[in-house]
PDB file of N, CA and C in Angstrom:
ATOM      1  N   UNK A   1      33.976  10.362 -43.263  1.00  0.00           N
ATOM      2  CA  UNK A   1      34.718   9.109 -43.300  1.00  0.00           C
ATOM      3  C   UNK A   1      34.548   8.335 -41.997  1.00  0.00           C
ATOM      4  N   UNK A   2      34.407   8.840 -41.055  1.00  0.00           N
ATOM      5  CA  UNK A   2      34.048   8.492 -39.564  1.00  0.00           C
ATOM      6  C   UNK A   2      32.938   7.348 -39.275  1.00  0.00           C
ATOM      7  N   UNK A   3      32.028   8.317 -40.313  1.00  0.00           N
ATOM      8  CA  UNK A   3      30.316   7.768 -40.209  1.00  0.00           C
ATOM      9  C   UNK A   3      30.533   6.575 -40.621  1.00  0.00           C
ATOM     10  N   UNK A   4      31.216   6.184 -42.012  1.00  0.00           N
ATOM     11  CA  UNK A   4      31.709   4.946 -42.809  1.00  0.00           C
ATOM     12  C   UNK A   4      32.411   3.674 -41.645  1.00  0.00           C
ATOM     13  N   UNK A   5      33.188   4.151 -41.066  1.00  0.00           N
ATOM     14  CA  UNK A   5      34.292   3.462 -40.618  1.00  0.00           C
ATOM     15  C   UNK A   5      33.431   2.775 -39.466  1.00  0.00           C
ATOM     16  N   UNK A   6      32.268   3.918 -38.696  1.00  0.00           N
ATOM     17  CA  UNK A   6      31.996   3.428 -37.288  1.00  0.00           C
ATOM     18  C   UNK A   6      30.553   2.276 -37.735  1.00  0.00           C
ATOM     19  N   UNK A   7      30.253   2.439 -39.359  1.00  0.00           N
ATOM     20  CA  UNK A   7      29.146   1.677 -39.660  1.00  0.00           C
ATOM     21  C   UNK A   7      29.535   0.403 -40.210  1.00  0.00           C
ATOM     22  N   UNK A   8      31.083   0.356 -40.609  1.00  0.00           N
ATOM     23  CA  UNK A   8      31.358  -0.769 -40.780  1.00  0.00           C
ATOM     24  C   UNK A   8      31.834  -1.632 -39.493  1.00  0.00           C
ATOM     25  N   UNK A   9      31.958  -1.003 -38.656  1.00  0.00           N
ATOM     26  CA  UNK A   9      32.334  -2.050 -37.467  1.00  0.00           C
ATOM     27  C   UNK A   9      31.051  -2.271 -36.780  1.00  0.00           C
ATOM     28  N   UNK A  10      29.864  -1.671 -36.997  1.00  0.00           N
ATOM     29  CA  UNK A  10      28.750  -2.643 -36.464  1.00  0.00           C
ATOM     30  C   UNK A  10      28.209  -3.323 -37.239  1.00  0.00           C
ATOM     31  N   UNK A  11      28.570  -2.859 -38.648  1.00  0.00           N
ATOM     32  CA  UNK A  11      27.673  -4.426 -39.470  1.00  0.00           C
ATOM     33  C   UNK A  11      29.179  -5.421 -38.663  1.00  0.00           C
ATOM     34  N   UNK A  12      30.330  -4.873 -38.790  1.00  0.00           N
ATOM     35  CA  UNK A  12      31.163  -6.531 -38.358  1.00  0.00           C
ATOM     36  C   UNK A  12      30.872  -7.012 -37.307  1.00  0.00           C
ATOM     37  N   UNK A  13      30.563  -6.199 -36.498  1.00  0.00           N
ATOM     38  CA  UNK A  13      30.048  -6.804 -34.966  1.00  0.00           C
ATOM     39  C   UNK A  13      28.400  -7.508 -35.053  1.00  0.00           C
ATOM     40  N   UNK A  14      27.766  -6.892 -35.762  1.00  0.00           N
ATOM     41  CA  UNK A  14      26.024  -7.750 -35.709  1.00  0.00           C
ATOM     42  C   UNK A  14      26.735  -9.507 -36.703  1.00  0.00           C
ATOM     43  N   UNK A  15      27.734  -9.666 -37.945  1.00  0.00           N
ATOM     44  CA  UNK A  15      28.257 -10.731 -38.179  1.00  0.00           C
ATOM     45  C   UNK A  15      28.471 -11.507 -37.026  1.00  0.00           C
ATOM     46  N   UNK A  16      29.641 -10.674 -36.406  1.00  0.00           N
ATOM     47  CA  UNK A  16      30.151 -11.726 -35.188  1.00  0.00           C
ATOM     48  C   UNK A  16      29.215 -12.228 -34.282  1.00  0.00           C
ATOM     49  N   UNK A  17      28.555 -11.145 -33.743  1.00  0.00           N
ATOM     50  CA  UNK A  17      27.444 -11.597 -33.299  1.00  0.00           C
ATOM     51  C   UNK A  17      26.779 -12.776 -33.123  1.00  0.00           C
ATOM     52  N   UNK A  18      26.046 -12.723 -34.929  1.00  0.00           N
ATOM     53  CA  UNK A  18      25.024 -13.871 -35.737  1.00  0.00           C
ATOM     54  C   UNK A  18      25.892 -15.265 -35.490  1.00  0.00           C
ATOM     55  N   UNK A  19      27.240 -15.226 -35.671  1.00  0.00           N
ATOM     56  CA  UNK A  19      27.854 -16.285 -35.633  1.00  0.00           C
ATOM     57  C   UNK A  19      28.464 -16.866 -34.302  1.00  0.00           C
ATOM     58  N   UNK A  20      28.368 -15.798 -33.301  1.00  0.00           N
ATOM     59  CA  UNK A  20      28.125 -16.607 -32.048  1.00  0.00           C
ATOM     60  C   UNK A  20      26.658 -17.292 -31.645  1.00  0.00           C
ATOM     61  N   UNK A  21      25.884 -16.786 -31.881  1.00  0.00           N
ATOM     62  CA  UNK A  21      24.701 -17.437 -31.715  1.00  0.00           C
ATOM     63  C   UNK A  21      24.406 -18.615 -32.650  1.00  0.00           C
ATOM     64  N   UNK A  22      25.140 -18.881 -33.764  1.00  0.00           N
ATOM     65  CA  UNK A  22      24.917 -20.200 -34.297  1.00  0.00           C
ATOM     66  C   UNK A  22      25.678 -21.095 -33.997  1.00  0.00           C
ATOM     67  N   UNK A  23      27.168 -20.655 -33.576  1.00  0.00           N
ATOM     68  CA  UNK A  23      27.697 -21.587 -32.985  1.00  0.00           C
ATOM     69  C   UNK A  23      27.602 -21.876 -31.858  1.00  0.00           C
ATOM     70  N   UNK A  24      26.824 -21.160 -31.196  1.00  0.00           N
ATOM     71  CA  UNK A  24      26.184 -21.374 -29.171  1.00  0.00           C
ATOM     72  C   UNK A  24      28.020 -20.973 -28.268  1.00  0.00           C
ATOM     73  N   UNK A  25      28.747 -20.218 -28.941  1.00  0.00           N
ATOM     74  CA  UNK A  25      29.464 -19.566 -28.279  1.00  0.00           C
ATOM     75  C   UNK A  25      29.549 -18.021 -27.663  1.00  0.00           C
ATOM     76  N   UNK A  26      29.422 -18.060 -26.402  1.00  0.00           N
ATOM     77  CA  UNK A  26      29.319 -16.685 -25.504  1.00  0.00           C
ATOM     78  C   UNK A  26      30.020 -15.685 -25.897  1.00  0.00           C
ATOM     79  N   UNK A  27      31.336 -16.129 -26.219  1.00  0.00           N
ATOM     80  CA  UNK A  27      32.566 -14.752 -26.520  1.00  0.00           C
ATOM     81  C   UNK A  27      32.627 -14.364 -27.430  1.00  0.00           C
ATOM     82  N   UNK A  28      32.219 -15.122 -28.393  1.00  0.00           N
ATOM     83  CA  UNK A  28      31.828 -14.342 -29.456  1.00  0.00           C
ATOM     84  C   UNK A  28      30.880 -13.449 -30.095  1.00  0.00           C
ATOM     85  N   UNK A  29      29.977 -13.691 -28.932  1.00  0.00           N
ATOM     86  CA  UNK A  29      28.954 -13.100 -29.303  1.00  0.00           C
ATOM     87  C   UNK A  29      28.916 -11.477 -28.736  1.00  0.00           C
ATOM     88  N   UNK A  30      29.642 -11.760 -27.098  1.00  0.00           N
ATOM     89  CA  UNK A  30      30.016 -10.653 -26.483  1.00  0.00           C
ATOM     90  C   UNK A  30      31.144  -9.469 -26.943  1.00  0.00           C
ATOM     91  N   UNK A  31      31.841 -10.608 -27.963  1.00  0.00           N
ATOM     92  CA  UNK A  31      32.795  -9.520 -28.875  1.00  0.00           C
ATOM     93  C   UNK A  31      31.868  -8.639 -29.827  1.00  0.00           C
ATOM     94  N   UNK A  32      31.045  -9.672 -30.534  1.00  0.00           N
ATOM     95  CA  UNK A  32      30.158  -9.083 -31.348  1.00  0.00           C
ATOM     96  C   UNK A  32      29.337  -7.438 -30.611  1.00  0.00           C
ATOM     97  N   UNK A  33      28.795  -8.067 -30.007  1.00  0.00           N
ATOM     98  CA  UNK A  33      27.872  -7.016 -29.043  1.00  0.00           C
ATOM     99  C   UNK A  33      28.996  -5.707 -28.768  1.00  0.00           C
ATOM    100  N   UNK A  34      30.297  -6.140 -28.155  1.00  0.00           N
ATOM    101  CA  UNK A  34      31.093  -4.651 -28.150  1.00  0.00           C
ATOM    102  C   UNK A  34      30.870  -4.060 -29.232  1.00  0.00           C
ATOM    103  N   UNK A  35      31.373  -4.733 -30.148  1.00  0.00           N
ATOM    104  CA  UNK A  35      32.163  -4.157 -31.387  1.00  0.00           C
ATOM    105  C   UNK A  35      30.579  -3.497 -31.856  1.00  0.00           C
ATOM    106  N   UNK A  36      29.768  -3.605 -31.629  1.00  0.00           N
ATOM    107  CA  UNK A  36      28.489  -2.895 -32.159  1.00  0.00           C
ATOM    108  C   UNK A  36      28.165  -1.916 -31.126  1.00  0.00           C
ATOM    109  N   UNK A  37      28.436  -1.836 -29.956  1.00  0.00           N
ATOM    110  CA  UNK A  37      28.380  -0.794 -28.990  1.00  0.00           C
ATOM    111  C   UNK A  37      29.474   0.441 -29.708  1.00  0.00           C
ATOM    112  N   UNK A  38      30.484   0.053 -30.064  1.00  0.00           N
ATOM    113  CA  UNK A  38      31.729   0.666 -30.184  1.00  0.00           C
ATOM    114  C   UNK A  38      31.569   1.590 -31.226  1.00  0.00           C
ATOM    115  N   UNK A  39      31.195   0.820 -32.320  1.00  0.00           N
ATOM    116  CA  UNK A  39      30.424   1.471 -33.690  1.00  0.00           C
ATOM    117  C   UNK A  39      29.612   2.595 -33.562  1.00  0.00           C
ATOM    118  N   UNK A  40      28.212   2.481 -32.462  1.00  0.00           N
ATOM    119  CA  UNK A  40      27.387   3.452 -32.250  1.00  0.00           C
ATOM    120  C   UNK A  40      27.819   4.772 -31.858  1.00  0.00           C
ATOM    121  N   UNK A  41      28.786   4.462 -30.644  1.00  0.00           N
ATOM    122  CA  UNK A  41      29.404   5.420 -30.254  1.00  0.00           C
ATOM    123  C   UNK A  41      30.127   6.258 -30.790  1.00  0.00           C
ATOM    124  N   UNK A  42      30.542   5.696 -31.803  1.00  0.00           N
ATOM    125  CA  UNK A  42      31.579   6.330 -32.957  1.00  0.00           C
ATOM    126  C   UNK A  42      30.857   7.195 -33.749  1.00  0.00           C
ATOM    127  N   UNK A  43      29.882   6.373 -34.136  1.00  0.00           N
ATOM    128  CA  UNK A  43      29.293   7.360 -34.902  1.00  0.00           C
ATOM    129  C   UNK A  43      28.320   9.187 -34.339  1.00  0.00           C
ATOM    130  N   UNK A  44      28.122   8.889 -33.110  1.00  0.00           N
ATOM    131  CA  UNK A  44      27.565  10.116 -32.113  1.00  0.00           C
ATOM    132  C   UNK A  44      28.809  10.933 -31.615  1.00  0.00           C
ATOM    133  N   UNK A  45      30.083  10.868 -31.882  1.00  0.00           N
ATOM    134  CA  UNK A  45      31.182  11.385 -31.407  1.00  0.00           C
ATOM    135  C   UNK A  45      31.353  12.814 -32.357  1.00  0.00           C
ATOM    136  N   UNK A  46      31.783  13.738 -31.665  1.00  0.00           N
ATOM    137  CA  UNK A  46      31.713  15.125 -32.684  1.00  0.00           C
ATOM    138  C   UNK A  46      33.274  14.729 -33.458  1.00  0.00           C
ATOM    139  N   UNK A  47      33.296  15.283 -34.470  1.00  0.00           N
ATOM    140  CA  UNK A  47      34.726  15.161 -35.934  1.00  0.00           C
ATOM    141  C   UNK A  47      35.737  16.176 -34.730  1.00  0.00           C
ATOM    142  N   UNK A  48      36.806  15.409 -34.769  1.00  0.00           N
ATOM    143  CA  UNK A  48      37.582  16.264 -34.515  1.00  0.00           C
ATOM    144  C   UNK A  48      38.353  17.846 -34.521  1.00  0.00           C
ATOM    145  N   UNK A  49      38.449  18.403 -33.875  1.00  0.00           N
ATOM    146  CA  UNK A  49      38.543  19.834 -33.969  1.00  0.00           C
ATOM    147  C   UNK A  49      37.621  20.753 -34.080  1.00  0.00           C
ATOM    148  N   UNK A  50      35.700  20.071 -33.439  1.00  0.00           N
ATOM    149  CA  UNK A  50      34.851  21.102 -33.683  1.00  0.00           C
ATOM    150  C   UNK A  50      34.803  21.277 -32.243  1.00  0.00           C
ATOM    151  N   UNK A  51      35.617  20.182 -31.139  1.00  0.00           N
ATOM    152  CA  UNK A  51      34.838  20.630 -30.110  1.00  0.00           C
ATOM    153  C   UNK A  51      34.603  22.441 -29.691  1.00  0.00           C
ATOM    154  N   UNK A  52      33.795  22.627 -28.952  1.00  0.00           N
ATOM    155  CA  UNK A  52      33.695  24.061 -28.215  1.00  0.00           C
ATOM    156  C   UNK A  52      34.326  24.068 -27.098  1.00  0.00           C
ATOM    157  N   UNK A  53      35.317  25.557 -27.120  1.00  0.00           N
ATOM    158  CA  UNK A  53      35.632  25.961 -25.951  1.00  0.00           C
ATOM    159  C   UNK A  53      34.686  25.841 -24.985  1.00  0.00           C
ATOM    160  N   UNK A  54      35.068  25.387 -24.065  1.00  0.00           N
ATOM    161  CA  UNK A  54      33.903  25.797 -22.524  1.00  0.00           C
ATOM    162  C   UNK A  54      32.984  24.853 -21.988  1.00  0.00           C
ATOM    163  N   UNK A  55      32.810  24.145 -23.044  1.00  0.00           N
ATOM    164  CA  UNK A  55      31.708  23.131 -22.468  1.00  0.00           C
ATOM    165  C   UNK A  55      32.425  21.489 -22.004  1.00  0.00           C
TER     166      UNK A  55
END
């Protein structure tokens, strides 16, 4: 469900994105760009409760 959730916030962020660049606005675009950083990350994050002792 993770994988889902963190892939829908970078298609929303590559949107926001697209639509800062057509409207020639910066912050939106830089929201965009998080919100697609944010996504990636999400998705490379281990599921909760597998971490390993020790490391």
């Amino acid at each position: 469900m993770g994988k889902i959730r963190s892939g829908v916030k970078v298609l929303r962020g590559m949107k926001q994105e697209a639509d800062g660049k057509a409207l020639m606005d910066p912050r939106l675009r830089t929201a965009g760009r998080r919100l697609i950083d944010q996504g990636r990350s999400e998705m490379h994050r281990r599921p909760y409760g597998t971490e390993q002792a020790g490391l």
